[in-house]
C-alpha atoms as a PDB file:
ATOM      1  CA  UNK A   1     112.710 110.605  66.432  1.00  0.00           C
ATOM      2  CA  UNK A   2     114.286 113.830  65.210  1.00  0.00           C
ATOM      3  CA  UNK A   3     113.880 116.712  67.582  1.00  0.00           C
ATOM      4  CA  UNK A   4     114.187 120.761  67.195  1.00  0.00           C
ATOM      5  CA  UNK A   5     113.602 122.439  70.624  1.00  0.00           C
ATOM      6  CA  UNK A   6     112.478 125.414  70.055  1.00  0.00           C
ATOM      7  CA  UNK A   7     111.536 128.327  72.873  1.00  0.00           C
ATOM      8  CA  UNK A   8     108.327 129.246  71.655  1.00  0.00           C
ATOM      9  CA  UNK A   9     106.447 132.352  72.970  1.00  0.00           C
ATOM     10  CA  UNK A  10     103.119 131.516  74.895  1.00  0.00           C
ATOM     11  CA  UNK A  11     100.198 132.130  72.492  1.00  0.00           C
ATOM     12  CA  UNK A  12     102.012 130.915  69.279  1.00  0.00           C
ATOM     13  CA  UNK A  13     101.056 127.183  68.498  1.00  0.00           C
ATOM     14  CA  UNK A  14     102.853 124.719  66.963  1.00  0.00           C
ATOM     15  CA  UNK A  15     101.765 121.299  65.875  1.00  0.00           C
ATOM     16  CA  UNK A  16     104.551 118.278  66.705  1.00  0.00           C
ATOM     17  CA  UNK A  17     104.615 115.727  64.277  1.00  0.00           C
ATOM     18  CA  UNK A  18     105.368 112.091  65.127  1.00  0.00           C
ATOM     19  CA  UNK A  19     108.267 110.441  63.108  1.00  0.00           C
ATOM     20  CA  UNK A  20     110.175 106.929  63.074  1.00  0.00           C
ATOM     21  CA  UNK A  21     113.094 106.792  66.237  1.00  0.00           C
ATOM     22  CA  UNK A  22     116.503 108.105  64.968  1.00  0.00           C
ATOM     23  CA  UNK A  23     118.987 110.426  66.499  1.00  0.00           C
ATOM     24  CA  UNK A  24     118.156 114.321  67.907  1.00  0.00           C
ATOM     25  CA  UNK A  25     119.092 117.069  66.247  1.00  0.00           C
ATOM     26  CA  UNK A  26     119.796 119.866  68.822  1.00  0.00           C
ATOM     27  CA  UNK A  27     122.106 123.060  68.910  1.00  0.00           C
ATOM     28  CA  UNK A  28     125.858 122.537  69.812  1.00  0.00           C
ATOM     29  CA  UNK A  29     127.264 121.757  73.061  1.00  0.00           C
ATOM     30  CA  UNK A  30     128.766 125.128  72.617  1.00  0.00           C
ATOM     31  CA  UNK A  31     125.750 126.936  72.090  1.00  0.00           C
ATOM     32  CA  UNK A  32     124.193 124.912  75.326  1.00  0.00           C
ATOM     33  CA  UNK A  33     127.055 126.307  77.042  1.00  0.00           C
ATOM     34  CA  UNK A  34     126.660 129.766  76.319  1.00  0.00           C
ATOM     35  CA  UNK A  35     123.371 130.140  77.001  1.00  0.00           C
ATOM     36  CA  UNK A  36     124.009 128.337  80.791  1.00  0.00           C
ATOM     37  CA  UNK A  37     126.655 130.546  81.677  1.00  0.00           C
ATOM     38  CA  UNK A  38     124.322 133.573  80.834  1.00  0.00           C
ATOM     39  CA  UNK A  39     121.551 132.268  82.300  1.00  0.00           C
ATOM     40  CA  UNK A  40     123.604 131.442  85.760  1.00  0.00           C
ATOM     41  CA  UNK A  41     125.826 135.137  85.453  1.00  0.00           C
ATOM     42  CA  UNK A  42     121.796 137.068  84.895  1.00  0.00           C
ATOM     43  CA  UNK A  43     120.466 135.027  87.935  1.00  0.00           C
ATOM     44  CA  UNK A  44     123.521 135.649  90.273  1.00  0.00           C
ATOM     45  CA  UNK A  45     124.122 139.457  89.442  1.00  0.00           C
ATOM     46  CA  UNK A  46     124.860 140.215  92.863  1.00  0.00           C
ATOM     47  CA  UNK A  47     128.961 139.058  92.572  1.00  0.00           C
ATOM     48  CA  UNK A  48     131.315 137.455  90.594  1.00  0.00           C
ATOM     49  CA  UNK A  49     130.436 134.183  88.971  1.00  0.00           C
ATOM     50  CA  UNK A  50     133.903 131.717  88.700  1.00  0.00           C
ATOM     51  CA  UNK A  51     134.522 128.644  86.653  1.00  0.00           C
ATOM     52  CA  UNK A  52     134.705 126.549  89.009  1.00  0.00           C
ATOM     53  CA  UNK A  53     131.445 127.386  90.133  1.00  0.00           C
ATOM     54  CA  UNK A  54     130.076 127.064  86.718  1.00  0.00           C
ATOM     55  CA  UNK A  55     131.564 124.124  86.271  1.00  0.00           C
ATOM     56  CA  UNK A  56     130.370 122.489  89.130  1.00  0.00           C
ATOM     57  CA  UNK A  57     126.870 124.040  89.232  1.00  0.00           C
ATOM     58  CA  UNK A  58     126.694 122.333  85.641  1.00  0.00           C
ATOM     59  CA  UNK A  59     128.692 120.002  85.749  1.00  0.00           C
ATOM     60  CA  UNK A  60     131.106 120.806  82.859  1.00  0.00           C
ATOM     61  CA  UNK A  61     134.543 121.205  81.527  1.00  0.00           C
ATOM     62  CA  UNK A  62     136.131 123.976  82.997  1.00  0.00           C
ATOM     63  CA  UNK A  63     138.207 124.298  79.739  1.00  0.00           C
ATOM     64  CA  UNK A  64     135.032 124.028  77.517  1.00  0.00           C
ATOM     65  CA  UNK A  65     133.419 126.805  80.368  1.00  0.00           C
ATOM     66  CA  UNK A  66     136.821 129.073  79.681  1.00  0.00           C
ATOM     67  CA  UNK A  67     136.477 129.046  75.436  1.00  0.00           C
ATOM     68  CA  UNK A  68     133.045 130.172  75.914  1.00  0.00           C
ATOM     69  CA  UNK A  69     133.626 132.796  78.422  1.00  0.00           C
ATOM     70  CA  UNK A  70     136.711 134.434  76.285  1.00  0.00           C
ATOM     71  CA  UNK A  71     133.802 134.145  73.363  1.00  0.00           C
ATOM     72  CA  UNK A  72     131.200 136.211  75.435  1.00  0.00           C
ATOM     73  CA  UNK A  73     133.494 138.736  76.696  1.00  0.00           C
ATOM     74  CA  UNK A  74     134.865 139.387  73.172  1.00  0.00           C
ATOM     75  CA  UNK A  75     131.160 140.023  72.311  1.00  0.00           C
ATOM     76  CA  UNK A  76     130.737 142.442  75.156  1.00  0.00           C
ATOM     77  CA  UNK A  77     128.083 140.490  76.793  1.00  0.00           C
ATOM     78  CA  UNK A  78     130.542 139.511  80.030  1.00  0.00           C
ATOM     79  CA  UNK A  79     133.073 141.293  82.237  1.00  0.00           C
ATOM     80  CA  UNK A  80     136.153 138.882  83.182  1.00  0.00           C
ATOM     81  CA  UNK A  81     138.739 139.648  86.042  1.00  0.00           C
ATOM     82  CA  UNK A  82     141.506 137.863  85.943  1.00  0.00           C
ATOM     83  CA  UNK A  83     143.312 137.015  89.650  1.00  0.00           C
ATOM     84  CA  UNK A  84     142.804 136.107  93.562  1.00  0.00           C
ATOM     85  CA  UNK A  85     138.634 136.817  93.608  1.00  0.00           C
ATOM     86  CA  UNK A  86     138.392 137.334  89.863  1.00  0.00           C
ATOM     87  CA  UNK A  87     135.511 135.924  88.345  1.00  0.00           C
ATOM     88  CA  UNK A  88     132.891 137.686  85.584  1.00  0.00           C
ATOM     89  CA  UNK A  89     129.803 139.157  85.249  1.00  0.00           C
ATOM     90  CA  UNK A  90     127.332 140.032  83.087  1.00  0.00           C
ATOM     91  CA  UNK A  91     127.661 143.331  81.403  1.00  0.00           C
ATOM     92  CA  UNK A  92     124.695 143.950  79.224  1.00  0.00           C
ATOM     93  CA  UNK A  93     121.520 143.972  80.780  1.00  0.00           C
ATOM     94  CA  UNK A  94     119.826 140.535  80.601  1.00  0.00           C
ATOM     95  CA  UNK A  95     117.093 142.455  78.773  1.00  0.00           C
ATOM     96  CA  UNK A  96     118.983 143.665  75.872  1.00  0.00           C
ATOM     97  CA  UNK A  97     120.518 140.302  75.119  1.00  0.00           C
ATOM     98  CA  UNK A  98     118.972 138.420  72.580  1.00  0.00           C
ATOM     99  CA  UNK A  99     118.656 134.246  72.683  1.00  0.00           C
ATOM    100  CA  UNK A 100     118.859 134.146  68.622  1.00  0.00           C
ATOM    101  CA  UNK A 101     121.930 136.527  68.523  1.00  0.00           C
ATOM    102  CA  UNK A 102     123.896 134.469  70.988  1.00  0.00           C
ATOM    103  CA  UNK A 103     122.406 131.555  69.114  1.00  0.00           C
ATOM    104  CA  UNK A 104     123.845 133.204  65.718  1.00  0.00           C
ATOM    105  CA  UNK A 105     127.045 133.859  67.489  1.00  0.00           C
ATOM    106  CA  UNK A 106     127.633 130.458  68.769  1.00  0.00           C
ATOM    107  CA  UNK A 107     126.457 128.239  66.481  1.00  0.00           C
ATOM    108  CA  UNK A 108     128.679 127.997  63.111  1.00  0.00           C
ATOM    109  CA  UNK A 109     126.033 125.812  60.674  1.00  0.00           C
ATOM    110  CA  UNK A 110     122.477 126.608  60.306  1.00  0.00           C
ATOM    111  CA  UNK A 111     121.829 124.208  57.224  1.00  0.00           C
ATOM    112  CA  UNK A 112     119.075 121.832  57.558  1.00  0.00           C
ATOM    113  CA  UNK A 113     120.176 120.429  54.520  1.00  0.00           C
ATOM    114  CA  UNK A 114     122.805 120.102  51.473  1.00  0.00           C
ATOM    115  CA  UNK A 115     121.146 122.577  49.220  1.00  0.00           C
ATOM    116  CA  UNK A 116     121.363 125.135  51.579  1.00  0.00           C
ATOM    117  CA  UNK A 117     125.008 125.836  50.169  1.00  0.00           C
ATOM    118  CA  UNK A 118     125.120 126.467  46.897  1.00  0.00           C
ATOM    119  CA  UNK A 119     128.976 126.249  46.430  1.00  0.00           C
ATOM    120  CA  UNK A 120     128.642 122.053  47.966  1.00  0.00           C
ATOM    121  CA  UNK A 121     125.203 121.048  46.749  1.00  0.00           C
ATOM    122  CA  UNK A 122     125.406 118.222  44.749  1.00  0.00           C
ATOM    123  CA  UNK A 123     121.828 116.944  45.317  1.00  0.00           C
ATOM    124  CA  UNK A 124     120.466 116.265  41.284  1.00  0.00           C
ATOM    125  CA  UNK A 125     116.253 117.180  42.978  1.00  0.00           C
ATOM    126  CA  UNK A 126     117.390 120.846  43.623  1.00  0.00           C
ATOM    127  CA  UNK A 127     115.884 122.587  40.255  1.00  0.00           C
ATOM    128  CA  UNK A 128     112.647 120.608  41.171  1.00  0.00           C
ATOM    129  CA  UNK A 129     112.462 120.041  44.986  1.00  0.00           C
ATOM    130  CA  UNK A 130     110.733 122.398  47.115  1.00  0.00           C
ATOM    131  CA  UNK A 131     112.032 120.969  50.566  1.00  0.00           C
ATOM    132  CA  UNK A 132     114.589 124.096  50.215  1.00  0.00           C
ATOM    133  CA  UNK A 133     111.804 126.167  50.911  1.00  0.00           C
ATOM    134  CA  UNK A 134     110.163 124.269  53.368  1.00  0.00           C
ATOM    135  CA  UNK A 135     113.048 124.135  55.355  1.00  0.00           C
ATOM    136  CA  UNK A 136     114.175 127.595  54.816  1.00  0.00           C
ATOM    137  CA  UNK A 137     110.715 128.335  56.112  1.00  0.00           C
ATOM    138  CA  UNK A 138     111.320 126.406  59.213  1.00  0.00           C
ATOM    139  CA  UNK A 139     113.881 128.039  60.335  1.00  0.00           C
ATOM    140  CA  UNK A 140     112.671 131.387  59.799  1.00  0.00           C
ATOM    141  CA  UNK A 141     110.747 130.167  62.223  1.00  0.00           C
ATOM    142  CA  UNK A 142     113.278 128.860  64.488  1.00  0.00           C
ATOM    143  CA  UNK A 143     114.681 132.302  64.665  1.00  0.00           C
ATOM    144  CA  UNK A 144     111.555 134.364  64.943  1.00  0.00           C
ATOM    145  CA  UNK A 145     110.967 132.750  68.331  1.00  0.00           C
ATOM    146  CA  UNK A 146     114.145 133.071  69.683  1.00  0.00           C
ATOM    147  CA  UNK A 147     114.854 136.503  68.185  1.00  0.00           C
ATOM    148  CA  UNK A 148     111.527 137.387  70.657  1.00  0.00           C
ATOM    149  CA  UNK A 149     112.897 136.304  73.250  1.00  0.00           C
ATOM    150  CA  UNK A 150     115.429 138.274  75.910  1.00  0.00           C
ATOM    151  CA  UNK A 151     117.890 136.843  78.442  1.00  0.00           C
ATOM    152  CA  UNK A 152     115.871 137.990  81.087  1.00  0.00           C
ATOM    153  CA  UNK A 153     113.105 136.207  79.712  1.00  0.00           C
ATOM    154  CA  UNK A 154     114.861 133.197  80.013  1.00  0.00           C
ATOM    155  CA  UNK A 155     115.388 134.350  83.863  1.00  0.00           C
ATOM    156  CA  UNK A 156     112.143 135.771  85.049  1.00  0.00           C
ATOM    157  CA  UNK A 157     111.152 132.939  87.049  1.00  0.00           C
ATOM    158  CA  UNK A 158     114.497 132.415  88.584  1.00  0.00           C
ATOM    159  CA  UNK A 159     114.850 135.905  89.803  1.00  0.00           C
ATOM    160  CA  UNK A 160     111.610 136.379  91.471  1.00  0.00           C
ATOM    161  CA  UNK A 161     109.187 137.888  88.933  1.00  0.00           C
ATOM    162  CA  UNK A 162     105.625 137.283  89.986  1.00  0.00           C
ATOM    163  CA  UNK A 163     102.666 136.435  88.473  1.00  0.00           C
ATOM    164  CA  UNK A 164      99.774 139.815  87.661  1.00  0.00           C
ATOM    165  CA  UNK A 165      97.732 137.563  90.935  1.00  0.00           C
ATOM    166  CA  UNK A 166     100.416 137.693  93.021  1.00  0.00           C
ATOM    167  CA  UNK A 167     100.654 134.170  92.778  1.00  0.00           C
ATOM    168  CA  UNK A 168     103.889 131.524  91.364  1.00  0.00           C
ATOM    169  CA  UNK A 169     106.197 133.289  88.715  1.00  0.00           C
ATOM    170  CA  UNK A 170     104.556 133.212  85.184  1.00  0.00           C
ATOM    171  CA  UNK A 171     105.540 131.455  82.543  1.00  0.00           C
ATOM    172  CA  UNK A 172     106.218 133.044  79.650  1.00  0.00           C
ATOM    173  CA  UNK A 173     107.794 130.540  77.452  1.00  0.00           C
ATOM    174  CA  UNK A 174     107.829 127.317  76.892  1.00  0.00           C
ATOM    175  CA  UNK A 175     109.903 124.549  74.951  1.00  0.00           C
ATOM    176  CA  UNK A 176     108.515 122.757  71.778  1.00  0.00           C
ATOM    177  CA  UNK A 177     109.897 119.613  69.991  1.00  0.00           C
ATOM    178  CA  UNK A 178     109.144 119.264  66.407  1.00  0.00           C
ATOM    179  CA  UNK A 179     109.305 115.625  64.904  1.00  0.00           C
ATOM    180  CA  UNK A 180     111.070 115.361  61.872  1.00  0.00           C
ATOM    181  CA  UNK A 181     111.293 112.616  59.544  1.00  0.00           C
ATOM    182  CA  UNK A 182     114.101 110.407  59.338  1.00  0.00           C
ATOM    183  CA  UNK A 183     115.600 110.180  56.151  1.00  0.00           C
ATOM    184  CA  UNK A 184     118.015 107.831  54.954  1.00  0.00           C
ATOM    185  CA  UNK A 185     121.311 107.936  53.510  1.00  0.00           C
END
């Protein structure tokens, strides 16, 4: 089955659709990575975060973990400090950082499909086909929900935010996966 996750903000609805098995289609390991090291940095605010702790918390590369952290502090969204008890930090307020801008920022191909690019398409149904649009639709939609969503939205629960009653944390989003159909080459 082809998968999109998607975070989707409670209240919207989405319908999954069932499809044949096949492989997932998902964002980049890179992108993954991003978003875990600001997720982790927003939820431990209190110090500096390392590598090594990263990597070990997530169990990643340390040299992947280092690419991605150069990447975010070029951006502006993390502090570094090099040396004995160096680390980073986060230095825009979780609130002001949006998922689908670090998702823009990280990711480096957002076409579903061959017509998307004008200067390689090659496929002979483009003057008739109106999958383009379809598509193109889609992920409009992709980035609408992730464009409303925040960093600290992505942290509320893990930093203590409480339900209106008091009660658990609430849970304001939740993840989607749309079937796709599996098409054949």
């Amino acid at each position: 089955m082809h998968k999109i996750c998607i975070l989707m903000m409670m209240g919207h609805q989405i319908n999954t659709l069932d499809a044949s098995s096949g492989s997932t289609v998902r964002l980049s390991e890179y992108t993954d990575y991003t978003l875990r090291v600001l997720i982790y940095c927003a939820t431990h605010r209190d110090g500096l975060v390392t590598i090594a702790e990263l990597a070990e918390q997530h169990g990643l590369s340390k040299n992947h973990l280092m690419k991605v952290v150069n990447d975010l502090a070029r951006q502006g969204l993390i502090e570094t400090t090099r040396g004995r008890g160096g680390g980073l930090r986060l230095l825009a307020e979780p609130e002001t950082i949006c998922i689908g801008d670090v998702v823009r920022a990280s990711e480096t191909d957002f076409r579903l499909v061959e017509c998307f690019d004008p200067d390689t398409n090659a496929c002979t149904l483009t003057p008739n086909c109106r999958l383009k649009h379809l598509f193109d639709e889609a992920l409009q939609g992709y980035f609408k929900a992730l464009d409303g969503a925040t960093l600290a939205d992505m942290t509320a629960d893990h930093t203590g935010t409480q339900a209106p009653s008091g009660g658990p944390p609430a849970r304001r989003h939740r993840v989607i996966a749309l079937a796709m159909p599996k098409t054949r080459r």
